[in-house]
C-alpha atoms as a PDB file:
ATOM      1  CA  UNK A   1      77.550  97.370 106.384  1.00  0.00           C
ATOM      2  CA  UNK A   2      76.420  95.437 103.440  1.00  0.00           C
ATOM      3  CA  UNK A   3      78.568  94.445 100.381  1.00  0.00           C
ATOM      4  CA  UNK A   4      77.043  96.868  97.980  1.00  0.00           C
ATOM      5  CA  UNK A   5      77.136  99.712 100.695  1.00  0.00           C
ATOM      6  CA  UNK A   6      80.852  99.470 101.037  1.00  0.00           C
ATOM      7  CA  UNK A   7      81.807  98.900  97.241  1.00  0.00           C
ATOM      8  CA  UNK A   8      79.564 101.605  96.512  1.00  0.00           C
ATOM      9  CA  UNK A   9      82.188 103.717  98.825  1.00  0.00           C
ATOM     10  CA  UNK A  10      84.744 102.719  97.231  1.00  0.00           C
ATOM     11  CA  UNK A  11      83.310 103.916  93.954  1.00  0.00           C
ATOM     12  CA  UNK A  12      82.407 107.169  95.289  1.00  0.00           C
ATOM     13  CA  UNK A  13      86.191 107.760  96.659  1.00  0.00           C
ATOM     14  CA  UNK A  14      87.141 106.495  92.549  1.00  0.00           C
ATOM     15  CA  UNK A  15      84.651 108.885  91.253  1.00  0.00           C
ATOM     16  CA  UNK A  16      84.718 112.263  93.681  1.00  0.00           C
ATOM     17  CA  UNK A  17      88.006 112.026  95.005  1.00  0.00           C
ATOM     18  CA  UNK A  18      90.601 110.046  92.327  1.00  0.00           C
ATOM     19  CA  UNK A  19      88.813 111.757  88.809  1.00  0.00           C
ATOM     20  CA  UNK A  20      87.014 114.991  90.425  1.00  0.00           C
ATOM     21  CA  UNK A  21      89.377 116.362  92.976  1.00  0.00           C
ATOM     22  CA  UNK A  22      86.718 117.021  95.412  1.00  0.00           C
ATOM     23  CA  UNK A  23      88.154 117.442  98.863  1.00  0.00           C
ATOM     24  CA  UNK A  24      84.864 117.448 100.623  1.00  0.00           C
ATOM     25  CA  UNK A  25      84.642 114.295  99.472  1.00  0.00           C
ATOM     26  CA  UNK A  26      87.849 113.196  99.973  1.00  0.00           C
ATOM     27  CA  UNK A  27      87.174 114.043 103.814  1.00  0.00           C
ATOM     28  CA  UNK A  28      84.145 112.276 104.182  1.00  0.00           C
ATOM     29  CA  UNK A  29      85.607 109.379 102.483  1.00  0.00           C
ATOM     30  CA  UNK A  30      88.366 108.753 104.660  1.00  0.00           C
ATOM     31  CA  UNK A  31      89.014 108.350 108.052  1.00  0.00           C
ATOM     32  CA  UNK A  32      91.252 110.566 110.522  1.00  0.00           C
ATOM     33  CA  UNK A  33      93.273 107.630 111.372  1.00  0.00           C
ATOM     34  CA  UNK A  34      93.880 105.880 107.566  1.00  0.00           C
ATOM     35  CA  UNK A  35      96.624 103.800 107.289  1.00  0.00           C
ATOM     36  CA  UNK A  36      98.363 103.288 103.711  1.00  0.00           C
ATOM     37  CA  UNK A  37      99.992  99.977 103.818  1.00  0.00           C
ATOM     38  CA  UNK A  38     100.947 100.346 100.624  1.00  0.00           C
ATOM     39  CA  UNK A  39     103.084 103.767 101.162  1.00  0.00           C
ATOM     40  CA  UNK A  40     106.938 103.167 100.551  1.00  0.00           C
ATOM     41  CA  UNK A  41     108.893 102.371 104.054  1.00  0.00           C
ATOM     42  CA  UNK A  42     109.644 105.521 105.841  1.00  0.00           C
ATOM     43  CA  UNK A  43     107.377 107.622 103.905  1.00  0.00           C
ATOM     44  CA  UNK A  44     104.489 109.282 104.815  1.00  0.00           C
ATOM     45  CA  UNK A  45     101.252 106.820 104.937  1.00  0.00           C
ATOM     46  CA  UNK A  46      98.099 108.756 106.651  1.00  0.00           C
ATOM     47  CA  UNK A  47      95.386 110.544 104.868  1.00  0.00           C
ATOM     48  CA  UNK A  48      97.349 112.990 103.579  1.00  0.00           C
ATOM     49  CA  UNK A  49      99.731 111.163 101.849  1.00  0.00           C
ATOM     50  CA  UNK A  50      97.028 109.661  99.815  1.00  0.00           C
ATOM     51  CA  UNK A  51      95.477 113.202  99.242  1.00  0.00           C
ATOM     52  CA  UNK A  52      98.982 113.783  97.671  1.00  0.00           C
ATOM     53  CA  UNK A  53      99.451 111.180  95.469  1.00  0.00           C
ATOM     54  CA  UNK A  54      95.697 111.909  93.942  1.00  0.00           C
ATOM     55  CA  UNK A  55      96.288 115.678  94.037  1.00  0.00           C
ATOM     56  CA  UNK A  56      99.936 116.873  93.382  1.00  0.00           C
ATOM     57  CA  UNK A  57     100.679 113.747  91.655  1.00  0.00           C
ATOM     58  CA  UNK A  58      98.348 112.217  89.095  1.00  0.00           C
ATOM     59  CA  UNK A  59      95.971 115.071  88.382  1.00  0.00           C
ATOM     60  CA  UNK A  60      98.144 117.581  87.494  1.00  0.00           C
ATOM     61  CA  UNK A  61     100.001 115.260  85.096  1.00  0.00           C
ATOM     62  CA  UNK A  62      97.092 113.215  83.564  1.00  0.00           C
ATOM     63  CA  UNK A  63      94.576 115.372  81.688  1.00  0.00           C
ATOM     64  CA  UNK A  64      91.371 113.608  81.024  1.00  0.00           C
ATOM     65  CA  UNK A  65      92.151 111.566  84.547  1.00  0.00           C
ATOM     66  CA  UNK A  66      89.541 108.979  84.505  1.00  0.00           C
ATOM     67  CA  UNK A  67      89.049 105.308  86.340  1.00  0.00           C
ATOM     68  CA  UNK A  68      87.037 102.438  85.019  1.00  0.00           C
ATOM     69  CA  UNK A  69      86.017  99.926  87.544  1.00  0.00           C
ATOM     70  CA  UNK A  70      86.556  96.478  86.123  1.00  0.00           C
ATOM     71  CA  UNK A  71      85.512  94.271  88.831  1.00  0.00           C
ATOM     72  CA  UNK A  72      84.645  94.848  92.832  1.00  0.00           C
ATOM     73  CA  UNK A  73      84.628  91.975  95.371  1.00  0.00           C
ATOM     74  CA  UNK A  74      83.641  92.743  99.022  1.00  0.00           C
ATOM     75  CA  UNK A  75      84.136  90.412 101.832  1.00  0.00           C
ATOM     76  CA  UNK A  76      83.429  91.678 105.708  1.00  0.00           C
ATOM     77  CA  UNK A  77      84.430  95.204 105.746  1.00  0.00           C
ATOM     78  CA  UNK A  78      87.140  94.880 102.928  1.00  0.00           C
ATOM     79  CA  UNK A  79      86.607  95.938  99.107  1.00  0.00           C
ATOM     80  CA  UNK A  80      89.072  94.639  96.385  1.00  0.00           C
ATOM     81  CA  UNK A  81      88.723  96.691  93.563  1.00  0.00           C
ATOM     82  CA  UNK A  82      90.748  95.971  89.661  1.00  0.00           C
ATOM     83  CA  UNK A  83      90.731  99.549  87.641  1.00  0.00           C
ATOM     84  CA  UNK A  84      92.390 101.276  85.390  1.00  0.00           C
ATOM     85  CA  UNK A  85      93.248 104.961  85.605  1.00  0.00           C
ATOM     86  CA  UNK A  86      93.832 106.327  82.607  1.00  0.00           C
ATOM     87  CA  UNK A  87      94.304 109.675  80.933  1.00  0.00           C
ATOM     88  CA  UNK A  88      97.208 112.115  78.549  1.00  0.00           C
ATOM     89  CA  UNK A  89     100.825 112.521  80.000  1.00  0.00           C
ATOM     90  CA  UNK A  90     100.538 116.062  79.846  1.00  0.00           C
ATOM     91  CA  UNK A  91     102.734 117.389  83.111  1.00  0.00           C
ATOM     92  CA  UNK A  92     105.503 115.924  85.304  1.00  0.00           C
ATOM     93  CA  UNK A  93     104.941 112.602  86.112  1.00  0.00           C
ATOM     94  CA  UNK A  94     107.246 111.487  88.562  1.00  0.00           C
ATOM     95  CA  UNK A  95     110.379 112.817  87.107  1.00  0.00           C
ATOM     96  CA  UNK A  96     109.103 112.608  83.860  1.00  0.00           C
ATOM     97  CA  UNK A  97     108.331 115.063  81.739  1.00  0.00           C
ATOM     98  CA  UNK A  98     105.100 115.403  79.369  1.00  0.00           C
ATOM     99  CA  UNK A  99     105.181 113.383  76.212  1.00  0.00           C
ATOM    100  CA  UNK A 100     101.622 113.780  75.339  1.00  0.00           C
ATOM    101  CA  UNK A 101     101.025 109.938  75.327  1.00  0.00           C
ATOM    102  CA  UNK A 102      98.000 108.347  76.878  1.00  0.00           C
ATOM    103  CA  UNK A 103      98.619 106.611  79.946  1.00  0.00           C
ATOM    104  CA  UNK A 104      97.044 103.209  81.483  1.00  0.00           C
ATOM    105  CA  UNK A 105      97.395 102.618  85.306  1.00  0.00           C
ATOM    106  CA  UNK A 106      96.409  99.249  85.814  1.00  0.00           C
ATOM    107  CA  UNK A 107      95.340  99.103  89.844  1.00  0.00           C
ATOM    108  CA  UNK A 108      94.423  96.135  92.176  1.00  0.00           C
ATOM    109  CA  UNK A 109      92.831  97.668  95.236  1.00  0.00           C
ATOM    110  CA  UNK A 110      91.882  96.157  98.445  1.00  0.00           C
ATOM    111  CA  UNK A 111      90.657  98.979 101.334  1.00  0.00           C
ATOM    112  CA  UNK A 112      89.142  98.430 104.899  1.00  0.00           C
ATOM    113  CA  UNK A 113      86.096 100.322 105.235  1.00  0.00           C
ATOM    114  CA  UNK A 114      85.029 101.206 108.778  1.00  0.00           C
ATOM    115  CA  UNK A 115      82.152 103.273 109.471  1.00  0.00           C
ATOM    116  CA  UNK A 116      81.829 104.185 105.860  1.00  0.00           C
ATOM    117  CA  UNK A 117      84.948 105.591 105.637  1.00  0.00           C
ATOM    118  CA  UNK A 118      88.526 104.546 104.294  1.00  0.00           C
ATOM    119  CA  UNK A 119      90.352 102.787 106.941  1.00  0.00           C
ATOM    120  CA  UNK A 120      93.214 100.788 105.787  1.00  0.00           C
ATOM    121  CA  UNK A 121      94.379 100.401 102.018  1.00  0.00           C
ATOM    122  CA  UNK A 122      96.888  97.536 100.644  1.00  0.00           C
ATOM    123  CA  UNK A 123      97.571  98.076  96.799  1.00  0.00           C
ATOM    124  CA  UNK A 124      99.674  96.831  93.725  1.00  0.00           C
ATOM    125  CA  UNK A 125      99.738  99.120  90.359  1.00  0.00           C
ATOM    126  CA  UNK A 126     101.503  99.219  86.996  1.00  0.00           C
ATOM    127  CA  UNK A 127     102.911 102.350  87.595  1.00  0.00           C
ATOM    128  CA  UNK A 128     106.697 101.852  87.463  1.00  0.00           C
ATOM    129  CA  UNK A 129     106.026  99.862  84.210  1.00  0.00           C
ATOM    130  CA  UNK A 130     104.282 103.099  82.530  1.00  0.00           C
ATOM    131  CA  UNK A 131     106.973 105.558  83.943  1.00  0.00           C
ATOM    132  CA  UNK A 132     109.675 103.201  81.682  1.00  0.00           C
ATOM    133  CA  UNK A 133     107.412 103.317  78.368  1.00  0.00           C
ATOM    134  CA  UNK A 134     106.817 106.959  78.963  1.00  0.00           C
ATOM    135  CA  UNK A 135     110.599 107.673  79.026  1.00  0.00           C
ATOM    136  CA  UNK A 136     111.161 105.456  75.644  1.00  0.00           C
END
């Protein structure tokens, strides 16, 4: 697969799965046997762990959810992607409870794509950093 085919993957997943919710999508996107190598030890790190974390994590506690792409660099069949997600504390997040404050998630990104799918995802985020501002 080409460079722009498998960025353009990644932006879908960003887009339909990450900002719209779409499960469809989200199982199209992402292969049976997806490993998150970024999941916290012992905890759960297949496909449906990432579904969570989307789904029963950030949506429901970020209205206005939204991702800007900064910058995409693909190399073989592995994307590194630098966003931000950002959108109004407005539920639970993590323990902490709405303020009303807009959020920034800064994100480094780097996934395996295999057969146009999400194989393999390694990530750092500022998300610890925001939980500690929100609960100022």
């Amino acid at each position: 697969m080409s460079s722009d085919v498998i960025k353009a993957v990644v932006t879908r997943f960003n887009e339909e799965v990450i900002v719209k919710g779409d499960r469809t999508s989200f199982e199209a996107l992402i292969d049976p046997d997806f490993v998150n190598r970024s999941a916290p030890e012992g905890a759960p790190n297949g496909p449906e762990s990432m579904w969570n974390t989307f789904e029963n994590v950030l949506r429901p506690a970020l209205a206005n959810l939204s991702v800007a792409i900064h910058d995409q660099i693909a190399e073989g069949d592995k994307v590194t992607t630098r966003k931000t997600i950002t959108g109004i504390h407005h539920g639970t997040l993590m323990g902490v409870e709405a303020s009303g404050r807009a959020v920034a998630i800064d994100v480094i990104d780097i996934v395996r794509i295999a057969n146009g799918r999400y194989a393999e995802h390694w990530g750092l985020n500022t998300l610890q950093t925001v939980l500690a501002q929100l609960k100022k």
